[in-house]
Protein backbone atom coordinates (compact mmCIF):
# COMPACT_ATOMS: atom_id res chain seq x y z
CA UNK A 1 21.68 1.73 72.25
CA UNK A 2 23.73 1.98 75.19
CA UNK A 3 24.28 -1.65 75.92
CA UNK A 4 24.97 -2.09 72.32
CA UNK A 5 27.69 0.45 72.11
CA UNK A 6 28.97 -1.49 75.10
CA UNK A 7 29.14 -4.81 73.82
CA UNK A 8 30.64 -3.17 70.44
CA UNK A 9 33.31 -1.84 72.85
CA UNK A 10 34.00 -5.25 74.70
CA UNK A 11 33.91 -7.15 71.33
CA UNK A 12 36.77 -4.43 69.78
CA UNK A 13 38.69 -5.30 73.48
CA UNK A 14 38.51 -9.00 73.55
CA UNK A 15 39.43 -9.32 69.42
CA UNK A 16 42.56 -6.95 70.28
CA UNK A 17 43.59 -8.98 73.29
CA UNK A 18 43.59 -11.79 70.51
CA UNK A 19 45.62 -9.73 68.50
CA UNK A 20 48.18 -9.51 71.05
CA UNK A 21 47.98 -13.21 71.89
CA UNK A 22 48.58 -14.43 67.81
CA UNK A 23 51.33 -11.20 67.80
CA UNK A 24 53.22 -12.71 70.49
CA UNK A 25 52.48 -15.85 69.78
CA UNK A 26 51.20 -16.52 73.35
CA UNK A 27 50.37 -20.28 73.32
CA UNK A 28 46.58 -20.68 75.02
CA UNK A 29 45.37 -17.79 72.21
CA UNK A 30 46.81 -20.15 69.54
CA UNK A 31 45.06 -22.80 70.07
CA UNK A 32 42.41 -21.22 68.65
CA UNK A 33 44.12 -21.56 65.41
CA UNK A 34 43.10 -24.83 63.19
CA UNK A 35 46.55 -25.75 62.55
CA UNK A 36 50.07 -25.21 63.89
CA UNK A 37 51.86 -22.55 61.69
CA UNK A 38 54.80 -20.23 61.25
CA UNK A 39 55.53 -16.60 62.95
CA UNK A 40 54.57 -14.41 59.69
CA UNK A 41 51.59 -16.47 59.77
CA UNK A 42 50.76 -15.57 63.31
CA UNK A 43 51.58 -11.72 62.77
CA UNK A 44 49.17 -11.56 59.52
CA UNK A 45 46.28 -12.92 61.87
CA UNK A 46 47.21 -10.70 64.54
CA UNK A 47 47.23 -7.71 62.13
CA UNK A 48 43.64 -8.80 60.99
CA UNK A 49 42.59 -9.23 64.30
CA UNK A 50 43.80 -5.53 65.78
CA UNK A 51 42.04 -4.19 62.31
CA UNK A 52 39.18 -5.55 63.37
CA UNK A 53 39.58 -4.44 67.16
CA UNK A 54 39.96 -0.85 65.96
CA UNK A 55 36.93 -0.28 63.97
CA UNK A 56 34.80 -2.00 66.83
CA UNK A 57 36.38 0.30 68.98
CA UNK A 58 35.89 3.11 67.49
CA UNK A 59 32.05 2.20 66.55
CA UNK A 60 31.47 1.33 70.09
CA UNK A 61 33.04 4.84 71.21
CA UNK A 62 31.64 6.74 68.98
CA UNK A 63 28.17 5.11 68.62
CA UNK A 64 28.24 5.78 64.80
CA UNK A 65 25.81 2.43 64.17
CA UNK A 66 25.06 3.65 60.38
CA UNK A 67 28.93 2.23 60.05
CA UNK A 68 28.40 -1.30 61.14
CA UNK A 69 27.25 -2.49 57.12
CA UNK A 70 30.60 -2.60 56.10
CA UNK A 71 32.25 -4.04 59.30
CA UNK A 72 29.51 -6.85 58.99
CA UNK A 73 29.80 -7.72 55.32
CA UNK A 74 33.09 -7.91 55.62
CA UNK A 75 32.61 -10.64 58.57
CA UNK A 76 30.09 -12.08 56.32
CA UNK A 77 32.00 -12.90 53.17
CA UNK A 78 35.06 -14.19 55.12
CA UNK A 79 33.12 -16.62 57.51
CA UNK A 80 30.59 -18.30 54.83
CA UNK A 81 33.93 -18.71 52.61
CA UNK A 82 35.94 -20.35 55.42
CA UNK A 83 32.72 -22.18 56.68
CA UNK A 84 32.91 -23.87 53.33
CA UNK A 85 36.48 -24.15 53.15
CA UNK A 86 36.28 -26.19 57.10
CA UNK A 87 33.43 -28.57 55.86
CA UNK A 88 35.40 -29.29 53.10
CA UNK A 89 38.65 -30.29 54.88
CA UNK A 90 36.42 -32.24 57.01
CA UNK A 91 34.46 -33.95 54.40
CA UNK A 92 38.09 -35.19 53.48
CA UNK A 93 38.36 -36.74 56.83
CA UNK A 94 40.06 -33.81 58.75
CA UNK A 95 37.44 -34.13 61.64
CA UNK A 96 39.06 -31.50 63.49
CA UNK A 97 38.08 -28.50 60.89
CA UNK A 98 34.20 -29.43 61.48
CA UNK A 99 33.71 -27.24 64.41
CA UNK A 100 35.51 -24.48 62.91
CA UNK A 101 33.08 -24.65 59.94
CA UNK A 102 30.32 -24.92 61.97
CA UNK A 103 31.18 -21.69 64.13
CA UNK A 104 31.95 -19.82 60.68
CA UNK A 105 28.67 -20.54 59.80
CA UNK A 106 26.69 -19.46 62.57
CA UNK A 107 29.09 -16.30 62.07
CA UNK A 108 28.36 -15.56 58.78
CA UNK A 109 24.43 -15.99 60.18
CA UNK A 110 24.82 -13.67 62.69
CA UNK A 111 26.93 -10.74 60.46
CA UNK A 112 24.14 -11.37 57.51
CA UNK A 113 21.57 -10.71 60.09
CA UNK A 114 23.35 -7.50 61.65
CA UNK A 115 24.28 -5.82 57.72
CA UNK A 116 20.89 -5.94 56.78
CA UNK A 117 19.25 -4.72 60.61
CA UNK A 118 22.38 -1.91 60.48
CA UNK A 119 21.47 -0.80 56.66
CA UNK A 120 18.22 0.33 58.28
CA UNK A 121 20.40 2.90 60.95
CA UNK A 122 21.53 6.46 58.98
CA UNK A 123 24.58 8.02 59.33
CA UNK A 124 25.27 11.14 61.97
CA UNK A 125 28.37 12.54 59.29
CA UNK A 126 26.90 13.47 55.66
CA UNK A 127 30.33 14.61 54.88
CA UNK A 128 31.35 12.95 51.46
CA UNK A 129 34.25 10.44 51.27
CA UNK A 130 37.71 12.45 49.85
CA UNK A 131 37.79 11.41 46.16
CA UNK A 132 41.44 10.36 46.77
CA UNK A 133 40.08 7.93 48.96
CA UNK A 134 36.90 6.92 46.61
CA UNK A 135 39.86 6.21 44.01
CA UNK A 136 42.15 4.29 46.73
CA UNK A 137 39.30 2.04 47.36
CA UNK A 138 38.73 0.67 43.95
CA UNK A 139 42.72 0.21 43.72
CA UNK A 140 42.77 -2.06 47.19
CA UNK A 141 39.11 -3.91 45.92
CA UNK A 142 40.94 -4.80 42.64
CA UNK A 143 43.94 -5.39 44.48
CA UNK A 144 43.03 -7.40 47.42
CA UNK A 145 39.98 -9.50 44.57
CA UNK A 146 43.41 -10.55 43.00
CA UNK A 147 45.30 -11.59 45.67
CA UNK A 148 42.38 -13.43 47.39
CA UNK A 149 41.89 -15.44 44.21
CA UNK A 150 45.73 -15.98 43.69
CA UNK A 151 45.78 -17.15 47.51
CA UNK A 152 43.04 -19.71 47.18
CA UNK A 153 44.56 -21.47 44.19
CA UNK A 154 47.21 -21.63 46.67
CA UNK A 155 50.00 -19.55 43.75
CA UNK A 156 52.59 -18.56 45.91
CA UNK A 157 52.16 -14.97 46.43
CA UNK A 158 53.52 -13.88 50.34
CA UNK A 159 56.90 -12.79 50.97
CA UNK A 160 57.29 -15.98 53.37
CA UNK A 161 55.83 -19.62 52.40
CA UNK A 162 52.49 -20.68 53.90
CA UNK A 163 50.91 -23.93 54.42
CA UNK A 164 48.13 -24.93 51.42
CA UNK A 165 45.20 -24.59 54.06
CA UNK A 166 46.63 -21.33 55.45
CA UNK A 167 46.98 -19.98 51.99
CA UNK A 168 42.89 -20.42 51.24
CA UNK A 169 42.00 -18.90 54.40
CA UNK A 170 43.93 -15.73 53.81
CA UNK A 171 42.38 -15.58 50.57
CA UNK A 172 39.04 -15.69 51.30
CA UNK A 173 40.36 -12.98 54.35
CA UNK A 174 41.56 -10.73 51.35
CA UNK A 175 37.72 -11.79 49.51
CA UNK A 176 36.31 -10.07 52.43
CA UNK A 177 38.11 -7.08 52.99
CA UNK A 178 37.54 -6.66 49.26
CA UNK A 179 33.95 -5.88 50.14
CA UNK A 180 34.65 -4.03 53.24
CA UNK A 181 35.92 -1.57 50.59
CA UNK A 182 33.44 -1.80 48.31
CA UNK A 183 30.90 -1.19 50.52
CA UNK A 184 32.37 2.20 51.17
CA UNK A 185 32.55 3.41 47.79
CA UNK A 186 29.27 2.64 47.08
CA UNK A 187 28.16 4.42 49.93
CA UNK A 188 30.91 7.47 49.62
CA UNK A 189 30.65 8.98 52.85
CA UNK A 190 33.55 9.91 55.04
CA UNK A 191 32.38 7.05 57.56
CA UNK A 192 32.17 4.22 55.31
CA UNK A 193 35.82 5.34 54.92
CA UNK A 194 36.97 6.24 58.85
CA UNK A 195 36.43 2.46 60.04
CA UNK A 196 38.21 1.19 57.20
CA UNK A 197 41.09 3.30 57.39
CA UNK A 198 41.87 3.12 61.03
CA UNK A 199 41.86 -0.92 60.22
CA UNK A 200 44.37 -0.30 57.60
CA UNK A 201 46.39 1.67 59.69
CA UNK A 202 46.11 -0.49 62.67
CA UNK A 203 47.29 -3.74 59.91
CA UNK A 204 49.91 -1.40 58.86
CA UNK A 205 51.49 -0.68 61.93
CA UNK A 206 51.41 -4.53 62.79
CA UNK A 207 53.91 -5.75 59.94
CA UNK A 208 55.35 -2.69 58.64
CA UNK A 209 58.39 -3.37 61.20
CA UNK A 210 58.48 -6.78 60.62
CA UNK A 211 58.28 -6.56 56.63
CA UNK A 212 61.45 -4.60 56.78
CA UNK A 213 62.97 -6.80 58.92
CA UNK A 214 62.28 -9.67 56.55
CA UNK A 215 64.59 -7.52 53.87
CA UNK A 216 67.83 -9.20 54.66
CA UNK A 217 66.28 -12.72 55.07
CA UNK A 218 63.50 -12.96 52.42
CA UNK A 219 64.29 -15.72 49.78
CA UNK A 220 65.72 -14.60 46.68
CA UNK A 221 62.31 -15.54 44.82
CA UNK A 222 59.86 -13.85 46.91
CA UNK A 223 61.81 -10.36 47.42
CA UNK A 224 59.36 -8.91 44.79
CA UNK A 225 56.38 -9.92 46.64
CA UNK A 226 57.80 -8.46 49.29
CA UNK A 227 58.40 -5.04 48.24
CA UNK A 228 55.13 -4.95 46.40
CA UNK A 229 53.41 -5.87 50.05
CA UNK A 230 55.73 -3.06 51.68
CA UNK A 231 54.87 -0.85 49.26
CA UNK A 232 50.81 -1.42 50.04
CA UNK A 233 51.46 -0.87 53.44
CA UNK A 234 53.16 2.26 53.27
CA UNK A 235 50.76 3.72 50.69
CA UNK A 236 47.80 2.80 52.85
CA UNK A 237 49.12 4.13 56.18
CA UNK A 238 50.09 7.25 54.37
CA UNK A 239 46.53 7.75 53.27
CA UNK A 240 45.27 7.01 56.74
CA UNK A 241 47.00 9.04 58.42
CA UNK A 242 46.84 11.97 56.11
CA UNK A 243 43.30 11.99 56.18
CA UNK A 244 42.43 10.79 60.03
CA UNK A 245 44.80 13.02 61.64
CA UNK A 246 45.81 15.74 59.12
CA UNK A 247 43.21 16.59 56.07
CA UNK A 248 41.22 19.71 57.78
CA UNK A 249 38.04 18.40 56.58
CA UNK A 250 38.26 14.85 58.17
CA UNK A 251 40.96 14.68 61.11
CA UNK A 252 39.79 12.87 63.89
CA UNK A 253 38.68 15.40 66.44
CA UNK A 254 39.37 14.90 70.75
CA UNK A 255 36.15 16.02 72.33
């Protein structure tokens, strides 16, 4: 389990130096990006990205396996969506999307494969999931189920405008963090909600600056999306960090 934990670690290391590249926009780590597209588009992906990062991280650190399910359905849902989405665009005659549909696919192989082999691995921590946090979970499922949908029809729901193809990705993006939440509430232990929360944090802390900034400079017309996105972010990074590095029962603990 060793080298496992290792290449967990090294995963969580190369998808935050990706992070960091799409934060910064640092031009060789956009190329891996389909299209060309605008800063707030960048930052989202970079917030995904260091979500992602974390909870590897912290899996590969801690060597809590019986938490990889969620992590890998989540990878699942969002790479046989886009896979779909890329063969589509290049059914259309956008050659360029193929590869991108055929690496999605022989992601959403490879997470399918590693949810059902991780199902198999118990978890170390019995302790329950908060109820708070049971009932915070349903509210970002429904939540993020409605804004992936909205996103894929392409309704216009962001605080800044993104490009039709951009738009369906990040929907089926939201589709899959959907059921990296519903994964934990199914399975209401306090890790099936650690991983998840130290993503949300780790998004949080990637646009929360930002989405203020945008305050002065958001068109007239999407100021309410706005504030309803700032508003998520805060509520979710207050809940994180309440219950990772506060709540008695659950604070994360420097051994």
């Amino acid at each position: 389990m060793k080298l496992l934990r290792t290449s967990i670690f090294i995963f969580g290391m190369v998808m935050l130096a990706m992070a960091f590249g799409f934060i910064f926009r640092i031009p060789l780590v956009l190329r891996a990006w389909p299209w060309e597209d605008g800063r707030y588009s960048y930052l989202f992906i970079g917030s995904i990205l260091a979500a992602v990062s974390v909870a590897a991280l912290w899996i590969g650190v801690s060597g809590e396996f019986g938490a990889l399910p969620a992590g890998a359905l989540n990878v699942f849902v969002i790479s046989i969506a886009t896979s779909v989405y890329f063969f589509q665009l290049a059914a259309q005659g956008r050659a360029a999307t193929m590869p991108y549909g055929m690496f999605a696919a022989l992601v959403a192989v490879a997470s399918l494969a590693a949810f059902f082999w991780s199902m198999r691995i118990p978890l170390n921590d019995s302790r329950p999931m908060p109820k708070p946090v049971r009932v915070s979970f349903w509210i970002f499922i429904v939540s993020l189920f409605l804004a992936g949908g909205a996103l894929i029809l392409q309704a216009p729901i962001f605080p800044w405008a993104l490009k039709p193809e951009t738009s369906v990705i990040f929907g089926c993006i939201f589709l899959g963090d959907a059921f990296y939440f519903l994964y934990g509430v199914f399975r209401p232990r306090w890790y099936h909600a650690l991983g998840q929360l130290l993503s949300f944090l780790a998004y949080d802390l990637v646009l929360i600056v930002p989405f203020v900034g945008l305050l002065g400079s958001v068109e007239p017309g999407r100021m309410l999306n706005l504030a309803v996105y700032t508003a998520v972010l805060v509520y979710s990074g207050g809940l994180a960090i309440y219950y990772l590095f506060m709540a008695p029962g659950t604070r994360l603990k420097v051994s």
